[in-house]
C-alpha atoms as a PDB file:
ATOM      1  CA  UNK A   1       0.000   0.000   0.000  1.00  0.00           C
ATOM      2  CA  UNK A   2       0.868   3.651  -0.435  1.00  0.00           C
ATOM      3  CA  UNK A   3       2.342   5.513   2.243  1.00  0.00           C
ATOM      4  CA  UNK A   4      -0.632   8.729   2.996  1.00  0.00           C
ATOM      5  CA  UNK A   5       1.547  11.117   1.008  1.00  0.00           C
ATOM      6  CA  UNK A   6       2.044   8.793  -2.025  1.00  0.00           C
ATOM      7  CA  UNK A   7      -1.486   7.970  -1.910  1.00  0.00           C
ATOM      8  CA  UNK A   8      -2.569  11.820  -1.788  1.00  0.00           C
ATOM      9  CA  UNK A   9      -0.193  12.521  -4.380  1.00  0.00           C
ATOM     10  CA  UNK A  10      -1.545  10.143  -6.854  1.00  0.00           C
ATOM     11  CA  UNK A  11      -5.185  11.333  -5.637  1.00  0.00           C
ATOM     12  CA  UNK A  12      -4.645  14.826  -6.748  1.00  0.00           C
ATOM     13  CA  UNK A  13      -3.707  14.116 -10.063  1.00  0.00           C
ATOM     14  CA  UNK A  14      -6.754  12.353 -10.660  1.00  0.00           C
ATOM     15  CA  UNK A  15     -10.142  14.488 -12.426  1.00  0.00           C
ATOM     16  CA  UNK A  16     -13.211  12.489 -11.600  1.00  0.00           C
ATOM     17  CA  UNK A  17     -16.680  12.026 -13.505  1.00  0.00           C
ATOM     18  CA  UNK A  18     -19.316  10.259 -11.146  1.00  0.00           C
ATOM     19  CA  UNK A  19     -21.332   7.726 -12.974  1.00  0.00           C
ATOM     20  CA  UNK A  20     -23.786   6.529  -9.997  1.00  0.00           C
ATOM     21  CA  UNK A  21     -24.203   7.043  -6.235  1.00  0.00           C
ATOM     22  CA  UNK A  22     -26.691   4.918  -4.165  1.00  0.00           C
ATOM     23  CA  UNK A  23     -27.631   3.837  -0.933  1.00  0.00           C
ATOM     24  CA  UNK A  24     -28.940   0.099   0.024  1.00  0.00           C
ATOM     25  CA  UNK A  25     -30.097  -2.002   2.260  1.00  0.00           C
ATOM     26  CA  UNK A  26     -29.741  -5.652   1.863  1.00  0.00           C
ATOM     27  CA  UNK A  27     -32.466  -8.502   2.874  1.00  0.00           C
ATOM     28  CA  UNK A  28     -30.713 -10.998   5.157  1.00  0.00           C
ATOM     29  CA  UNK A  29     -30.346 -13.433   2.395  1.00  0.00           C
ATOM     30  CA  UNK A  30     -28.809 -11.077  -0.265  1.00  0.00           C
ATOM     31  CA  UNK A  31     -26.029 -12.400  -2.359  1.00  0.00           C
ATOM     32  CA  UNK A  32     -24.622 -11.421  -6.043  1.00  0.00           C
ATOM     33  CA  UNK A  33     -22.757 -14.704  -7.766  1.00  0.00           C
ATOM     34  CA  UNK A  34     -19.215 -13.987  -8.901  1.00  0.00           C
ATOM     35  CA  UNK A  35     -18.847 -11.118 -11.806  1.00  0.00           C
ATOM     36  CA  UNK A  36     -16.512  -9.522 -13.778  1.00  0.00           C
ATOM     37  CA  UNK A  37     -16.553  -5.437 -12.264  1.00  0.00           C
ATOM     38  CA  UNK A  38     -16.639  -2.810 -15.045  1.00  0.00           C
ATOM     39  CA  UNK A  39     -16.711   0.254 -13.616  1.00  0.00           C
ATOM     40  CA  UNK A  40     -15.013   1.416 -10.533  1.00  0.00           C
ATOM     41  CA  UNK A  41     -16.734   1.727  -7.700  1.00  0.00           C
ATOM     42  CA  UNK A  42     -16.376   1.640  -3.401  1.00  0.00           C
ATOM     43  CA  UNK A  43     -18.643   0.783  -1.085  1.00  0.00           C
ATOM     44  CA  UNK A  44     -18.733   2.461   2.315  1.00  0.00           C
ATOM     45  CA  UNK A  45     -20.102  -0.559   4.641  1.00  0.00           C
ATOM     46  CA  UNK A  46     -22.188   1.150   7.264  1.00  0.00           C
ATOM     47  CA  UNK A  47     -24.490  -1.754   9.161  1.00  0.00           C
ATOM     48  CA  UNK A  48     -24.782  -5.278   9.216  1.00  0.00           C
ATOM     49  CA  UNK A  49     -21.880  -8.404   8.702  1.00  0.00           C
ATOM     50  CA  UNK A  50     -20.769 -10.110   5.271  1.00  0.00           C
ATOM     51  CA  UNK A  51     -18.304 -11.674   3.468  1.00  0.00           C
ATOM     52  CA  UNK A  52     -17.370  -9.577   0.067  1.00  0.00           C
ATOM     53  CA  UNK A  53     -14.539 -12.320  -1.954  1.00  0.00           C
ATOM     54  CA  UNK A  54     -12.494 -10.287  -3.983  1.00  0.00           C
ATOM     55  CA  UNK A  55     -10.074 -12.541  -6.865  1.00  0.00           C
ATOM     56  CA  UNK A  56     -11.033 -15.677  -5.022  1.00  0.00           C
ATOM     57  CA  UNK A  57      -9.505 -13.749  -1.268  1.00  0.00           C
ATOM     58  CA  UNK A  58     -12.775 -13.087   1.720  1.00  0.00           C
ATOM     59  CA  UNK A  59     -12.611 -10.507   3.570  1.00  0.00           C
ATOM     60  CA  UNK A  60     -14.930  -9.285   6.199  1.00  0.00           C
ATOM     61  CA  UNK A  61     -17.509  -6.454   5.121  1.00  0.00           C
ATOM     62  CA  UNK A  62     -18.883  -4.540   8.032  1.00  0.00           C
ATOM     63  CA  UNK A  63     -19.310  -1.211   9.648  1.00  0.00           C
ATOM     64  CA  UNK A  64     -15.226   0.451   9.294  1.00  0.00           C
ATOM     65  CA  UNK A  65     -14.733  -1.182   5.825  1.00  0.00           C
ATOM     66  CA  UNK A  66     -14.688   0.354   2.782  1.00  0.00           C
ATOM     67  CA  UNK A  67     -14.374  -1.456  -0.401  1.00  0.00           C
ATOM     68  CA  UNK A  68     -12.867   0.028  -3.996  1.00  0.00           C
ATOM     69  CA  UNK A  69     -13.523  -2.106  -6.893  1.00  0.00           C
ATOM     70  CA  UNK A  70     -11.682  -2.001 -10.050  1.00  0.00           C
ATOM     71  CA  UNK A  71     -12.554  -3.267 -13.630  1.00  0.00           C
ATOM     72  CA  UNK A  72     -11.661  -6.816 -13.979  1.00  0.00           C
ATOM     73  CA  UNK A  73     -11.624  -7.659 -10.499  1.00  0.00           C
ATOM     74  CA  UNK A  74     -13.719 -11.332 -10.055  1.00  0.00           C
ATOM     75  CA  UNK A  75     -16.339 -10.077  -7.218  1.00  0.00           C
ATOM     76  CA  UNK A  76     -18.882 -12.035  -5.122  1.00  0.00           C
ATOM     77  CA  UNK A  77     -20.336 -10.557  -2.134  1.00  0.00           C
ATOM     78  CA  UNK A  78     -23.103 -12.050   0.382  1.00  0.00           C
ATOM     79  CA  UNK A  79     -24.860 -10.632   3.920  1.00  0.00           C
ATOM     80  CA  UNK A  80     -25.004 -12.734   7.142  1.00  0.00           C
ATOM     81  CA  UNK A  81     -28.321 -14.017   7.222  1.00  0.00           C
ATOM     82  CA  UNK A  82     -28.538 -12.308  10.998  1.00  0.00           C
ATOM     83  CA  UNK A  83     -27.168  -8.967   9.898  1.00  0.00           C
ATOM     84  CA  UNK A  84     -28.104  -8.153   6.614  1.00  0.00           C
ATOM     85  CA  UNK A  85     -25.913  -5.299   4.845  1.00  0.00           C
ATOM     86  CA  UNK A  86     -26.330  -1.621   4.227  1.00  0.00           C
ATOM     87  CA  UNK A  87     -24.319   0.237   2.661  1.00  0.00           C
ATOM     88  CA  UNK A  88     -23.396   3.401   0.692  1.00  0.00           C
ATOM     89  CA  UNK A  89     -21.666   3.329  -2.990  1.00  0.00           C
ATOM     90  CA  UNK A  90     -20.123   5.496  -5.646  1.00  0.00           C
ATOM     91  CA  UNK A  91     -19.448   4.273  -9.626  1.00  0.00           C
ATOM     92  CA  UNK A  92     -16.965   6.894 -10.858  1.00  0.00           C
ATOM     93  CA  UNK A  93     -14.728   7.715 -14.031  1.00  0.00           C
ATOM     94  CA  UNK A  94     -11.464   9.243 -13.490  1.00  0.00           C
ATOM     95  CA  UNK A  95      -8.511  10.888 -15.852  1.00  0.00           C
ATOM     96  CA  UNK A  96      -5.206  11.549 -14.747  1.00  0.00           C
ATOM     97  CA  UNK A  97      -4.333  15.145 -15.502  1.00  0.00           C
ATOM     98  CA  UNK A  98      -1.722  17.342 -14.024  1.00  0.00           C
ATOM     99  CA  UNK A  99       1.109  20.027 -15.503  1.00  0.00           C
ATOM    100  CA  UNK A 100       4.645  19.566 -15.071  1.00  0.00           C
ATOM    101  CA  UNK A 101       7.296  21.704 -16.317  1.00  0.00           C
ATOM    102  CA  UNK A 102       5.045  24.146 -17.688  1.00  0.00           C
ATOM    103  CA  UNK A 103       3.506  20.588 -20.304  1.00  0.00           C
ATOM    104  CA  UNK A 104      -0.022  19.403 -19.449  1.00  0.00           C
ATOM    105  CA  UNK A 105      -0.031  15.419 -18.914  1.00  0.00           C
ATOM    106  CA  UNK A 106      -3.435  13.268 -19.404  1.00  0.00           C
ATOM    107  CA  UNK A 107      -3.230   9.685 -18.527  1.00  0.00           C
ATOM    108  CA  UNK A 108      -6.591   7.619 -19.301  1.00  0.00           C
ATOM    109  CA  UNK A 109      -7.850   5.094 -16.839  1.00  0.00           C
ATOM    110  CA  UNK A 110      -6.580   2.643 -18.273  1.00  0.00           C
ATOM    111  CA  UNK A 111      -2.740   4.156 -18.677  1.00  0.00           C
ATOM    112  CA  UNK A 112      -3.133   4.733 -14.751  1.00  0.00           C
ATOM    113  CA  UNK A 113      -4.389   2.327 -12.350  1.00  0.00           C
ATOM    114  CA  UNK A 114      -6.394   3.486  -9.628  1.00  0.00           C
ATOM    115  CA  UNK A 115      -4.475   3.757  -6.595  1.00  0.00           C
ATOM    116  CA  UNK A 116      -7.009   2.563  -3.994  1.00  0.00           C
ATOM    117  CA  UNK A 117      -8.105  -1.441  -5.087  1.00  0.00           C
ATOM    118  CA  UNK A 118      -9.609  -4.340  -2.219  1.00  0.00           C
ATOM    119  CA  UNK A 119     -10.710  -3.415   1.646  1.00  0.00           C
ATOM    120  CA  UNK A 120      -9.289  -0.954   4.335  1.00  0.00           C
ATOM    121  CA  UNK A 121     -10.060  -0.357   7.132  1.00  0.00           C
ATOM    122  CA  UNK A 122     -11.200   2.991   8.901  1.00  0.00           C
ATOM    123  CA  UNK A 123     -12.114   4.751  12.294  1.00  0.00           C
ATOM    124  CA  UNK A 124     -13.475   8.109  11.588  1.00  0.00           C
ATOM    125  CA  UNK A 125     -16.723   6.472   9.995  1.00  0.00           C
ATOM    126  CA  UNK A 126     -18.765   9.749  10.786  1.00  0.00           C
ATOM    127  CA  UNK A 127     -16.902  11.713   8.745  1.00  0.00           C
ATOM    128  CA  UNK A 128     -16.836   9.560   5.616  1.00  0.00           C
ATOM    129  CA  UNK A 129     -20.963   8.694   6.015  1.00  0.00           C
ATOM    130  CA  UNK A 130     -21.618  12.281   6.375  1.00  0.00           C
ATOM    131  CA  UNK A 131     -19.680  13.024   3.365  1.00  0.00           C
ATOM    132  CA  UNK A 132     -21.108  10.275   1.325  1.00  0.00           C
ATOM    133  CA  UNK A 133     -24.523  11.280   3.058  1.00  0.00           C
ATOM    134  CA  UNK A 134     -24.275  14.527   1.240  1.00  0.00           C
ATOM    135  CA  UNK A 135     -23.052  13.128  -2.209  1.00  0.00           C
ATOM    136  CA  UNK A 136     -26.174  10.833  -2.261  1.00  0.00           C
ATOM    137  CA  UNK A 137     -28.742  13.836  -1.263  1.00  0.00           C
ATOM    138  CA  UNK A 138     -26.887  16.024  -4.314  1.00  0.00           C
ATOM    139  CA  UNK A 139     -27.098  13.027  -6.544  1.00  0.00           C
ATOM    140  CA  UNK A 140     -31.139  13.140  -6.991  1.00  0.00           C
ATOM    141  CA  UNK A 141     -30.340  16.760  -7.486  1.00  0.00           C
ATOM    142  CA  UNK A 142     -29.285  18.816 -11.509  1.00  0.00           C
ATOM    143  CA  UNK A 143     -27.412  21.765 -12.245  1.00  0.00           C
ATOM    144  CA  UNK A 144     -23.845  22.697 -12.628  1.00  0.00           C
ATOM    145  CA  UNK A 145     -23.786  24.219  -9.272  1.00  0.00           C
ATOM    146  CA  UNK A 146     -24.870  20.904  -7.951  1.00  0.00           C
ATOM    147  CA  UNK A 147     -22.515  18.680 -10.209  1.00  0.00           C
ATOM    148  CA  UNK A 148     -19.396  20.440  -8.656  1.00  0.00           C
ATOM    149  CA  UNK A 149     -20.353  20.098  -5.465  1.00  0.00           C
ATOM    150  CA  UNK A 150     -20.908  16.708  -5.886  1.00  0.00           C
ATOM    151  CA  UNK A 151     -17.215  16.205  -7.383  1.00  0.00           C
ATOM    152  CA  UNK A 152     -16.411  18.874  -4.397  1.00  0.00           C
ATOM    153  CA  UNK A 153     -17.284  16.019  -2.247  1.00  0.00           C
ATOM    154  CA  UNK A 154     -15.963  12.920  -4.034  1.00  0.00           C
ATOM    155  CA  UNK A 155     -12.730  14.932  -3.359  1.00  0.00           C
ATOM    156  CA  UNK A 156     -13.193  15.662   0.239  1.00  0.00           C
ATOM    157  CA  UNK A 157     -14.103  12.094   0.580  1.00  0.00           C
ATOM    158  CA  UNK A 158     -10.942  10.919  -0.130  1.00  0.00           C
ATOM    159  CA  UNK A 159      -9.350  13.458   1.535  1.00  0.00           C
ATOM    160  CA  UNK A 160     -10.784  12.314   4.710  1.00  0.00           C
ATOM    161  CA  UNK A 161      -9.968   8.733   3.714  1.00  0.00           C
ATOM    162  CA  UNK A 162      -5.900   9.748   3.375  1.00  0.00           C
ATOM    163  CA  UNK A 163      -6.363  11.813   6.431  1.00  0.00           C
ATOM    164  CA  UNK A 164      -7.990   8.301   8.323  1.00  0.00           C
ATOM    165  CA  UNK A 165      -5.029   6.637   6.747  1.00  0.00           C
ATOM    166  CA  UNK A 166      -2.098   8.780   8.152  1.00  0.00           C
ATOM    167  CA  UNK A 167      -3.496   8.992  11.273  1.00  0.00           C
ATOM    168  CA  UNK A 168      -3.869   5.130  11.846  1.00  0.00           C
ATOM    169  CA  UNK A 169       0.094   5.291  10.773  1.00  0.00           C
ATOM    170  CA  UNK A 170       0.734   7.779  13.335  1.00  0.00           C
ATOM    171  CA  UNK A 171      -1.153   5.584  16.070  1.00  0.00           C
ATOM    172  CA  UNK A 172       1.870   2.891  15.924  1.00  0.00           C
ATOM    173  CA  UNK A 173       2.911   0.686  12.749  1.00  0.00           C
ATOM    174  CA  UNK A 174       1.123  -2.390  13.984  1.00  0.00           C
ATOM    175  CA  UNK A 175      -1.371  -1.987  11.652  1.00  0.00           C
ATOM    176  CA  UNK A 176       0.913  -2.127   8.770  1.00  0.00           C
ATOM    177  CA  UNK A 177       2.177  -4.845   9.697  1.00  0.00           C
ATOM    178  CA  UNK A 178      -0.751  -6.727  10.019  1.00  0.00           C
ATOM    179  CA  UNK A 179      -1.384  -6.027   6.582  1.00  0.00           C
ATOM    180  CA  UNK A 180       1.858  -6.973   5.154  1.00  0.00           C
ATOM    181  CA  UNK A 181       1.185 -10.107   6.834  1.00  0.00           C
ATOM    182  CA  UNK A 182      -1.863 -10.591   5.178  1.00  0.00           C
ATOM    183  CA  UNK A 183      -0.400  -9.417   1.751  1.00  0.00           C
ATOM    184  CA  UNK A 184       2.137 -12.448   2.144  1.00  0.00           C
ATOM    185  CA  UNK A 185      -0.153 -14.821   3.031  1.00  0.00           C
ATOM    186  CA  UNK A 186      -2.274 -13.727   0.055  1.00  0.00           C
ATOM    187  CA  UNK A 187       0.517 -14.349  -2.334  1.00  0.00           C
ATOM    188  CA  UNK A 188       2.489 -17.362  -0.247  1.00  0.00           C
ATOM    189  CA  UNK A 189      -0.601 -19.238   1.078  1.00  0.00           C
ATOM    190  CA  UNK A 190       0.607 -22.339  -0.889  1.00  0.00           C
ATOM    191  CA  UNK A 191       3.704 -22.394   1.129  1.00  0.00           C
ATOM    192  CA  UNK A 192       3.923 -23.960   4.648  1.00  0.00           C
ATOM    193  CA  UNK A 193       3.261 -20.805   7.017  1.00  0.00           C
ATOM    194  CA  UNK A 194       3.146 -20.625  10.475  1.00  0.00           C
ATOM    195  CA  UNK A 195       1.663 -18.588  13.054  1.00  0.00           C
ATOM    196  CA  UNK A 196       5.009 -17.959  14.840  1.00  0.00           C
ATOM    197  CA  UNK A 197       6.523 -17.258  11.360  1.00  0.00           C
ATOM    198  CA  UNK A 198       4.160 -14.529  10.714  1.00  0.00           C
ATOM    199  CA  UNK A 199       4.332 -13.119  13.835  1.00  0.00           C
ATOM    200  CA  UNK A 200       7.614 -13.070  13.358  1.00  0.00           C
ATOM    201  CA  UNK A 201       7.835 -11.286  10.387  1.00  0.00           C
ATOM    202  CA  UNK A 202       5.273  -8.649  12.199  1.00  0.00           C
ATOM    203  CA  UNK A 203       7.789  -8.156  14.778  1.00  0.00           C
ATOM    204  CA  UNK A 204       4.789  -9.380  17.270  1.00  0.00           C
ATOM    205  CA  UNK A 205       4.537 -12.205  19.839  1.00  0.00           C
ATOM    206  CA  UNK A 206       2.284 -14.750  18.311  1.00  0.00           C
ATOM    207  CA  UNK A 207      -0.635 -14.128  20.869  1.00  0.00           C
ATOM    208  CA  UNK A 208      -0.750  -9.883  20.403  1.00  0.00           C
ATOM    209  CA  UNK A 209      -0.125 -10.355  16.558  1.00  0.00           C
ATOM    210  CA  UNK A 210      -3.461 -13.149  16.723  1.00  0.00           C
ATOM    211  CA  UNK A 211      -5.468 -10.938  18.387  1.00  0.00           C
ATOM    212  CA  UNK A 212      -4.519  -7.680  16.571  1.00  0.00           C
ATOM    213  CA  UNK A 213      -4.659  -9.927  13.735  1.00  0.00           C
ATOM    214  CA  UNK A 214      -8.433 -11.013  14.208  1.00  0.00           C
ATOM    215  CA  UNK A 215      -9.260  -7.118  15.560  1.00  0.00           C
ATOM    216  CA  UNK A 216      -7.789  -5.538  11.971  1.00  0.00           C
ATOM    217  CA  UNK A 217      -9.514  -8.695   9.597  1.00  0.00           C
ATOM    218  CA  UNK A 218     -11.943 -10.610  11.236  1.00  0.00           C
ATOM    219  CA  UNK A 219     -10.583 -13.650  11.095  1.00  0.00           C
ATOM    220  CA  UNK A 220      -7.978 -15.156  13.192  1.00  0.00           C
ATOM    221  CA  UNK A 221      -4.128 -15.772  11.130  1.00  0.00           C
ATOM    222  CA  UNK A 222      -4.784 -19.534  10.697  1.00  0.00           C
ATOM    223  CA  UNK A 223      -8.531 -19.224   9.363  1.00  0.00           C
ATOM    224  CA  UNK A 224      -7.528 -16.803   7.371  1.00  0.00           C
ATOM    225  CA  UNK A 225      -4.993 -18.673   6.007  1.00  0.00           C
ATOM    226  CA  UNK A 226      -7.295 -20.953   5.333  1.00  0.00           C
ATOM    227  CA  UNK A 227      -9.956 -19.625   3.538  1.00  0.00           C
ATOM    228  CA  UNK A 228      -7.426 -18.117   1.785  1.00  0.00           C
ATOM    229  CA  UNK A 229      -6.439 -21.821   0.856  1.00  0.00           C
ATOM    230  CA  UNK A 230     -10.370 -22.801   0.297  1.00  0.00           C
ATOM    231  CA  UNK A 231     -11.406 -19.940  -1.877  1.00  0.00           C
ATOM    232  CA  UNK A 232      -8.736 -20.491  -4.231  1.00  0.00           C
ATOM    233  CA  UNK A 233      -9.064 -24.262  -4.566  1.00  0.00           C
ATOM    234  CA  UNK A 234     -12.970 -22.858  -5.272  1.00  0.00           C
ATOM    235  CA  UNK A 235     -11.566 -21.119  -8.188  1.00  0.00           C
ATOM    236  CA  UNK A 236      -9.339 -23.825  -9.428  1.00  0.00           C
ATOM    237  CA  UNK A 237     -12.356 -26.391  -9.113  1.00  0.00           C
ATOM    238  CA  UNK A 238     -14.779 -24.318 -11.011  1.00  0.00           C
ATOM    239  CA  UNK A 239     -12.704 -23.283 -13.772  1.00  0.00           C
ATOM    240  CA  UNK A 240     -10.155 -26.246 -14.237  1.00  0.00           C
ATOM    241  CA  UNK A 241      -9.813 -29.613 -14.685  1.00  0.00           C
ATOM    242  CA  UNK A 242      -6.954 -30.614 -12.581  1.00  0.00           C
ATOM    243  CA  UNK A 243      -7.251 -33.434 -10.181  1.00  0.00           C
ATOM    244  CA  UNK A 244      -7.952 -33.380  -6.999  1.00  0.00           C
ATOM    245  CA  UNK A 245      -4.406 -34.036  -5.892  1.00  0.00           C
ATOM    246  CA  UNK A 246      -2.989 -31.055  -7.626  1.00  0.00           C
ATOM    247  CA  UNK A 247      -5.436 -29.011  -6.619  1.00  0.00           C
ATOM    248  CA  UNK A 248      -4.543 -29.569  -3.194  1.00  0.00           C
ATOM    249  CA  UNK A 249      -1.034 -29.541  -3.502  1.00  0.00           C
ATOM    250  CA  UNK A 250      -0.982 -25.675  -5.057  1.00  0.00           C
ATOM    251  CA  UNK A 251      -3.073 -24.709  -2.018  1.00  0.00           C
ATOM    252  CA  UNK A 252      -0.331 -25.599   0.382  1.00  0.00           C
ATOM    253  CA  UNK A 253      -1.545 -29.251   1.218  1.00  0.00           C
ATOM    254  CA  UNK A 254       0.369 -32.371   0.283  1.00  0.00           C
ATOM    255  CA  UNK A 255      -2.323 -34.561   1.905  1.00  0.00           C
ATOM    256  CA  UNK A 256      -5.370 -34.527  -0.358  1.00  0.00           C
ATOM    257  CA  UNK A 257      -7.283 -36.615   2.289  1.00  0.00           C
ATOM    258  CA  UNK A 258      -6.700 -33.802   4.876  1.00  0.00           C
ATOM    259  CA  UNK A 259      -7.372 -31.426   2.110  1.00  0.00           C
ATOM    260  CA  UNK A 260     -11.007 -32.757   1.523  1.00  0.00           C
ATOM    261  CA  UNK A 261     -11.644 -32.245   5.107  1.00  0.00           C
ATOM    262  CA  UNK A 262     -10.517 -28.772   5.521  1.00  0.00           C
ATOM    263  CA  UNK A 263     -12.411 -27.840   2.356  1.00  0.00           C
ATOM    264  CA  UNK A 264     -15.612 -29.635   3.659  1.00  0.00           C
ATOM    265  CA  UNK A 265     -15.243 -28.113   7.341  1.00  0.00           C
ATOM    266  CA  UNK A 266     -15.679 -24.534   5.243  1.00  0.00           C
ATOM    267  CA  UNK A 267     -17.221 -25.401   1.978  1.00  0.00           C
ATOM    268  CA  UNK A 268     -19.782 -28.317   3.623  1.00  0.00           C
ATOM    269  CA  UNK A 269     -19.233 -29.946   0.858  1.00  0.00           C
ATOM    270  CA  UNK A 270     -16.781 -32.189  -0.514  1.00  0.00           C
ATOM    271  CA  UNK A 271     -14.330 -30.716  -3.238  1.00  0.00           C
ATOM    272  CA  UNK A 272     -15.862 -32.754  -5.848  1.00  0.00           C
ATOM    273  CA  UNK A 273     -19.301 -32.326  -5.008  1.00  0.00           C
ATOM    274  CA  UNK A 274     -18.658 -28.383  -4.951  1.00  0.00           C
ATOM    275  CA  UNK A 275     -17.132 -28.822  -8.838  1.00  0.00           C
ATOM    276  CA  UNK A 276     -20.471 -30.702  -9.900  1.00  0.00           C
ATOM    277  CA  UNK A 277     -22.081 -27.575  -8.495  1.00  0.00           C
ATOM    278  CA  UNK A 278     -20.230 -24.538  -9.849  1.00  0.00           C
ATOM    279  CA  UNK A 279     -18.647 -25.451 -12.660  1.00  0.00           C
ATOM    280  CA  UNK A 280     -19.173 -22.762 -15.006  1.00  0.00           C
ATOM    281  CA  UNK A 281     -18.058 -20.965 -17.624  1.00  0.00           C
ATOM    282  CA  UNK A 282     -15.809 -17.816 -17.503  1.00  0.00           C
ATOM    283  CA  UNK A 283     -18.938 -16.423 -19.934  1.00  0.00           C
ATOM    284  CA  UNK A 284     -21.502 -16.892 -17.224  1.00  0.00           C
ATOM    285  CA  UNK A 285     -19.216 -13.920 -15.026  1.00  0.00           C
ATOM    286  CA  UNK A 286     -19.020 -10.984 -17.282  1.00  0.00           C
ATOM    287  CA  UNK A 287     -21.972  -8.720 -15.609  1.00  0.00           C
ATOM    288  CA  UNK A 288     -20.866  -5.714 -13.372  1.00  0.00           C
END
């Protein structure tokens, strides 16, 4: 991740054209399959519990998470049936446009990535649902006057988001450690990790970094490690045909037996019975 000043610096550079802004509430057994996203997009999680499975990784959605989604990301989100979602979100265009040395420079989306991609986490929620209060009210609003403002905001929205940033930095660098922990599992998970290995390489004792862990993600290191395992053994089952055995062993398990269990402990189902369910084809996941 950016450091606050990188992140702000990229930011500014960025014009932005806002496509859609809404506000929902979810029925307790809301879910939307896996898709292709088109547009970006975040989504400012403001009540209820669900998982939201971003390029076959979970993460936690609730109140102090705020998603950005990018074109091409794989998305499937889904409520807890006892806490059903609500949430704010904003679809935007952006260009990258600045001047240096006296030559204007435009960048289009797709010549520069969006700086901001998966979950973070925040604490000054009132200040980001008031400001995405206000862009929702403008948006069922017209006039020029009006559009600004609404861009006014977008801005001061992520303002307040690099501001939430920096001062979580400033609190102690626990919390980016955490993360870099969960960045290598994310890209390792097939290798054989440890707790006291990652809490190592947090600079932690294993029992703060497991709490801190499961305060920051929601999960604790080892489940999350796991359903990091699961959900990409998911993908590999739905949209390959390798056995079962390989499958397994690019997960990080060289016991397929063990394997099964894990997955079924998570899944409830067997791998194989979850393939003769999902199978599909990458054709069936190209809605936003």
């Amino acid at each position: 991740m950016l450091t606050p000043g990188e992140l702000a610096a990229r930011l500014n550079r960025l014009v932005f054209s806002i496509l859609l802004v809404g506000h929902q509430k979810g029925e307790s057994d809301w879910r939307q399959p896996p898709r292709q996203i088109r547009h970006h997009s975040f989504w400012l999680i403001v009540k209820g519990r669900g998982t939201f499975t971003i390029n076959g990784i979970r993460y936690p959605a609730e109140p102090g998470k705020v998603f950005f989604f990018n074109p091409g990301m794989i998305v499937e989100r889904q409520a807890d049936s006892d806490a059903p979602i609500e949430y704010y979100f904003v679809r935007f265009h952006y260009t990258e446009t600045y001047e240096e040395k006296e030559q204007w420079i435009t960048r289009s989306a797709a010549e520069s990535p969006f700086p901001l991609e998966g979950m973070y986490t925040v604490q000054n929620m009132p200040q980001l649902i008031y400001t995405v209060e206000q862009i929702d009210v403008l948006w069922r609003r017209r006039g020029h006057m009006t559009a600004m403002r609404r861009r006014i905001l977008l801005q001061e929205f992520f303002l307040h988001l690099v501001q939430d940033f920096r001062a979580q930095k400033n609190t102690g660098d626990t919390t980016s450690a955490i993360e870099t922990t969960q960045d290598h599992m994310s890209t390792h998970y097939q290798e054989p990790l440890t707790l006291d290995g990652l809490a190592q390489m947090a600079g932690l004792s294993a029992s703060h970094y497991s709490r801190l862990f499961k305060k920051l993600i929601g999960y604790s290191p080892i489940d999350y490690l796991t359903h990091l395992r699961v959900d990409r053994a998911k993908e590999l089952l739905v949209l390959s045909d390798y056995r079962l055995k390989s499958i397994a062993s690019s997960v990080g398990y060289s016991d397929e037996f063990y394997f099964s269990r894990i997955f079924k402990k998570i899944a409830g189902v067997s791998p194989r019975e979850y393939a003769k369910r999902h199978r599909v084809s990458m054709t069936d996941m190209t809605m936003d």
